[in-house]
C-alpha atoms as a PDB file:
ATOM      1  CA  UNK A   1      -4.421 -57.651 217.010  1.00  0.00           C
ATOM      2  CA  UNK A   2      -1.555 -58.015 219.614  1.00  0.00           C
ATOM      3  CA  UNK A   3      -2.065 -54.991 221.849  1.00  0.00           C
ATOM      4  CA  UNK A   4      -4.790 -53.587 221.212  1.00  0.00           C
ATOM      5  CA  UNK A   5      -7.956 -53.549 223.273  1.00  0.00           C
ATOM      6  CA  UNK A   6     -11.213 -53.943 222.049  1.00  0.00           C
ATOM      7  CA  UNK A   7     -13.370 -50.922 221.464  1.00  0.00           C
ATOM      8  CA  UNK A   8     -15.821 -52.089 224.039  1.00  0.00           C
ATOM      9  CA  UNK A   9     -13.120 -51.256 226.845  1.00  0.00           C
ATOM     10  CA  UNK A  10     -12.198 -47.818 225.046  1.00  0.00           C
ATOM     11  CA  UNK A  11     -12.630 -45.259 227.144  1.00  0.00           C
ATOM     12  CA  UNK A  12     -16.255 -43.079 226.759  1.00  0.00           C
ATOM     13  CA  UNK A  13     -15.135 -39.897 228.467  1.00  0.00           C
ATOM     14  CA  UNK A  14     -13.659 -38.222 225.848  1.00  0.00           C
ATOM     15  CA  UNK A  15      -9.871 -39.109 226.307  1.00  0.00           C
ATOM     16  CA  UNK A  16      -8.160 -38.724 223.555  1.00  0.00           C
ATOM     17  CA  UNK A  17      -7.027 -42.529 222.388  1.00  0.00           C
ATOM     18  CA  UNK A  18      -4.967 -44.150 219.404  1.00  0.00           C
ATOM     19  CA  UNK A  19      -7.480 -45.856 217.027  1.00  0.00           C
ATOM     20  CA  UNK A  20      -7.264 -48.723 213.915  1.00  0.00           C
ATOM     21  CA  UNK A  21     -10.103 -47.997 211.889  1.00  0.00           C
ATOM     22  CA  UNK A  22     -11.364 -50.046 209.246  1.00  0.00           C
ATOM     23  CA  UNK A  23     -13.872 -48.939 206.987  1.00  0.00           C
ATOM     24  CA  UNK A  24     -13.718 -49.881 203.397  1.00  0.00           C
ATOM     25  CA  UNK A  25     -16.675 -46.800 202.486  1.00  0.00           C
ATOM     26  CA  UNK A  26     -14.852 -44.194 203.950  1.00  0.00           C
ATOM     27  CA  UNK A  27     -10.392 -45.264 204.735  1.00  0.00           C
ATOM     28  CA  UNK A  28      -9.085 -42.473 206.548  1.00  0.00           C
ATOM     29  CA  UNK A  29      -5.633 -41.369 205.326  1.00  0.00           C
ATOM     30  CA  UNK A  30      -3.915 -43.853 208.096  1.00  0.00           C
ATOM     31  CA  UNK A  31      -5.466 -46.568 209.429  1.00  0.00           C
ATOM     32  CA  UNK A  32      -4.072 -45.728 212.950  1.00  0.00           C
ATOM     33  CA  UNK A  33      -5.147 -42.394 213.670  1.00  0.00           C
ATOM     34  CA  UNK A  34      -6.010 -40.225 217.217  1.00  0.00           C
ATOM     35  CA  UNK A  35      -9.985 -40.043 218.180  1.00  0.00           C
ATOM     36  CA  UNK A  36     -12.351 -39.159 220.608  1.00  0.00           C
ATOM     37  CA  UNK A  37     -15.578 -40.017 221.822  1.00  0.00           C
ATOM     38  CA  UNK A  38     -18.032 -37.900 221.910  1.00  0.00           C
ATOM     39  CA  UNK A  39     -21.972 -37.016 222.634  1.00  0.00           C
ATOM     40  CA  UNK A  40     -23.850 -34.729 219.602  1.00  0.00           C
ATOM     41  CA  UNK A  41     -25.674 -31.739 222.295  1.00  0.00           C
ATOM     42  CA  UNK A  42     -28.559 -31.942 219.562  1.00  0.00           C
ATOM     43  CA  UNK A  43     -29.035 -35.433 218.829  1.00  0.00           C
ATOM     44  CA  UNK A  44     -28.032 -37.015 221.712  1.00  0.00           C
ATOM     45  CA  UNK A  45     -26.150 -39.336 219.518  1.00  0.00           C
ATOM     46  CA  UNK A  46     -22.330 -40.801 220.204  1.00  0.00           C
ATOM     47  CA  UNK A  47     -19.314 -41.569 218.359  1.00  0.00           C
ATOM     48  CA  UNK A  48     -16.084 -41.450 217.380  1.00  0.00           C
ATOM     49  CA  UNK A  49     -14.578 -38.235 216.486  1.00  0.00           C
ATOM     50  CA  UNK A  50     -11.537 -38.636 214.389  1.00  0.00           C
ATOM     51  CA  UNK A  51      -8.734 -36.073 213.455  1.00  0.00           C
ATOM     52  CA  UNK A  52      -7.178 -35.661 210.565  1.00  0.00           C
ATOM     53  CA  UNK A  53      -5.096 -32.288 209.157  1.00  0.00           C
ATOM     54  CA  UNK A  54      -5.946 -32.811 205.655  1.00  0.00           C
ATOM     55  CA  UNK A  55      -9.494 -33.550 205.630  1.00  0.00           C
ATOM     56  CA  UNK A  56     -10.935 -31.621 209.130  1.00  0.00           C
ATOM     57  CA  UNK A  57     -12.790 -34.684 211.149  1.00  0.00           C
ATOM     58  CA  UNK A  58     -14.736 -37.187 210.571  1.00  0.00           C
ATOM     59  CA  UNK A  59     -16.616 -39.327 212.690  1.00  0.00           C
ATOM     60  CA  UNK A  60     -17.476 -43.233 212.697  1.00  0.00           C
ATOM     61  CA  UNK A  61     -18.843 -45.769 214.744  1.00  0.00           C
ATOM     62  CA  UNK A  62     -18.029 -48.794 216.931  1.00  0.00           C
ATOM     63  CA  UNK A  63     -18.102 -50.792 214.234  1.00  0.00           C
ATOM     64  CA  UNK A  64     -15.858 -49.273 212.145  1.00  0.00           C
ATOM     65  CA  UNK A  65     -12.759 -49.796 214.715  1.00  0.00           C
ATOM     66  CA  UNK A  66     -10.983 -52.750 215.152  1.00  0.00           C
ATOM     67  CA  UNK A  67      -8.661 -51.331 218.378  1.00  0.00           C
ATOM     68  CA  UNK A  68      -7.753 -48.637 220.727  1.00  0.00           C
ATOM     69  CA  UNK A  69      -4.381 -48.201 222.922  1.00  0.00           C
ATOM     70  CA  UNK A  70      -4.121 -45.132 224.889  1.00  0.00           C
ATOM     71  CA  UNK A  71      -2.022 -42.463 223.813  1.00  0.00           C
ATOM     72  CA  UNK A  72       1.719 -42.487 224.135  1.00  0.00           C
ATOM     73  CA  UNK A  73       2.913 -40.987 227.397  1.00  0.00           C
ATOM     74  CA  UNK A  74       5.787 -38.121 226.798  1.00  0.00           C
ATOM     75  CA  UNK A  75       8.944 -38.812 229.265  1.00  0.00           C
ATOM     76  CA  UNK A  76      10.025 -36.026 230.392  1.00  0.00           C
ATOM     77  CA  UNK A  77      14.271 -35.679 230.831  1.00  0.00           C
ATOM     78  CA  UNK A  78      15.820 -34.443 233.860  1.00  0.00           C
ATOM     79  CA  UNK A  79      16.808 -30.687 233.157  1.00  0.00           C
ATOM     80  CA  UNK A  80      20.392 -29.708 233.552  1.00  0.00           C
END
């Protein structure tokens, strides 16, 4: 699991991070895939909200990943 973090030090705020999910119920498409995490207003329940363009979202627990990185960072070139 060379660098990756552990969920437990993924952020909580709902910054957008790179996630490895393993879940042998439910595979996403990719196993690396962009997420969120996020508070239900009704429940009062959390998770992690996961995109995904063919299927919508979907949303799974701490359990279910085995590492976060944040996202890439976008350089931006000098204009000319």
């Amino acid at each position: 699991m060379e660098d990756w973090y552990p969920v437990r030090l993924a952020p909580r705020d709902g910054t957008p991070v790179t996630l490895w999910i393993e879940d042998e119920d439910a595979p996403p498409t990719y196993p690396v895939t962009v997420g969120v995490w996020e508070t239900d207003d009704m429940t009062g329940r959390s998770h992690w909200r996961v995109f995904g363009a063919r299927y919508g979202t979907h949303t799974y627990l701490d359990q279910h990943i085995v590492g976060w990185r944040p996202m890439p960072r976008i350089r931006q070139g000098r204009g000319g």
